[in-house]
Protein backbone atom coordinates (compact mmCIF):
# COMPACT_ATOMS: atom_id res chain seq x y z
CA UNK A 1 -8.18 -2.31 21.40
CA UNK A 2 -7.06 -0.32 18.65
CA UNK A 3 -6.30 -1.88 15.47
CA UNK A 4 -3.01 -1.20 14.09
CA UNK A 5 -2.38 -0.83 9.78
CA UNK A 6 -1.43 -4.00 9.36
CA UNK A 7 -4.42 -5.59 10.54
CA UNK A 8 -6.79 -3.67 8.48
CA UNK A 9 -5.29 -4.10 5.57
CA UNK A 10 -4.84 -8.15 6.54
CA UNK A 11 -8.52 -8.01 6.73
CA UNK A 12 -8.82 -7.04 2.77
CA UNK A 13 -9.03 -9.69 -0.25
CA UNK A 14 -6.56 -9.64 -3.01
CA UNK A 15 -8.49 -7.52 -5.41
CA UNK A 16 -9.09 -4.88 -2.81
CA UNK A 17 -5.37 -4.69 -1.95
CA UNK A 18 -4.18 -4.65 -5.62
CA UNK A 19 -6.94 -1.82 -6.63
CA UNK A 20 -5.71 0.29 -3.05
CA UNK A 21 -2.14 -0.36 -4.16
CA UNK A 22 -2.85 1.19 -7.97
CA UNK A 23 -4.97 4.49 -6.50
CA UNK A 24 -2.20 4.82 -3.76
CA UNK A 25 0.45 4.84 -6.33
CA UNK A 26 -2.14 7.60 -8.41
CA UNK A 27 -2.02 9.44 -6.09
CA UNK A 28 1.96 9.72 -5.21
CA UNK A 29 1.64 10.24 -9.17
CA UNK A 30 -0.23 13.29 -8.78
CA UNK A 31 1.09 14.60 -5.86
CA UNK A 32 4.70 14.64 -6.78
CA UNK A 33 3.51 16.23 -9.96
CA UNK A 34 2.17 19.21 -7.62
CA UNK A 35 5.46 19.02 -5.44
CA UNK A 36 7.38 19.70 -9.41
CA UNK A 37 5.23 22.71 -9.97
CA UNK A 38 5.98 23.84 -7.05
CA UNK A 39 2.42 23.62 -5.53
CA UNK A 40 2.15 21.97 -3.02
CA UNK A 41 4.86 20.75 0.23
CA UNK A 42 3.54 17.63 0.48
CA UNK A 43 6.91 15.78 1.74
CA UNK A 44 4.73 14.13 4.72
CA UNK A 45 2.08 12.73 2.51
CA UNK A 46 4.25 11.22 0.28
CA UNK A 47 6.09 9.64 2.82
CA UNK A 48 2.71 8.04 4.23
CA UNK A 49 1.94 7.08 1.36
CA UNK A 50 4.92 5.14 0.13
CA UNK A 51 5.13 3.34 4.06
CA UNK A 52 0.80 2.35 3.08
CA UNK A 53 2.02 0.76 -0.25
CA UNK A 54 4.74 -1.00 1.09
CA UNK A 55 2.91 -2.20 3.87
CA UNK A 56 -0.23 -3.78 1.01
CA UNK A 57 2.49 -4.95 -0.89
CA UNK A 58 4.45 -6.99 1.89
CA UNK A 59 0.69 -8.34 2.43
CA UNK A 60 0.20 -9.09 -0.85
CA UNK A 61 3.60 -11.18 -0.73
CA UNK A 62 3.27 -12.75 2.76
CA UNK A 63 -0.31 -14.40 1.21
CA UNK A 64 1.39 -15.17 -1.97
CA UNK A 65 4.06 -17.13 0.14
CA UNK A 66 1.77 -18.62 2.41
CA UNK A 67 0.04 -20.60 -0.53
CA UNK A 68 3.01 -21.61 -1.74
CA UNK A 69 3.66 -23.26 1.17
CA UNK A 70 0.40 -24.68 1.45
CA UNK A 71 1.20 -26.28 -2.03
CA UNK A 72 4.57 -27.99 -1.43
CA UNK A 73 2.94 -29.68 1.73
């Protein structure tokens, strides 16, 4: 069965999600950078990339709810 985004990136710790989440927003640094200097037509890239962070970030946040909810019980 093939593994869908989600589930790889459930399958990460925190640190590897936060350092992924830093390069990932690097990289839509650079690249919309190029896209100003008219180098490169990365549109589709960018978009990918922005859908990949949001996607380690809701992560991130379903964890960080998940022990708070562990806590209160």
């Amino acid at each position: 069965m093939k593994r869908t985004a989600k589930q790889a990136l459930e399958e990460l710790s925190v640190a590897e999600l936060e350092s992924k989440v830093r390069e990932g927003a690097e990289q839509m640094f650079r690249l919309k950078f190029q896209m100003s200097m008219g180098q490169t037509d990365g549109v589709n890239k960018l978009r990918s990339l922005r859908k990949e962070k949001a996607r380690m970030l809701t992560v991130l946040r379903e964890r960080e709810l998940a022990a708070q909810s562990q806590g209160k019980k």
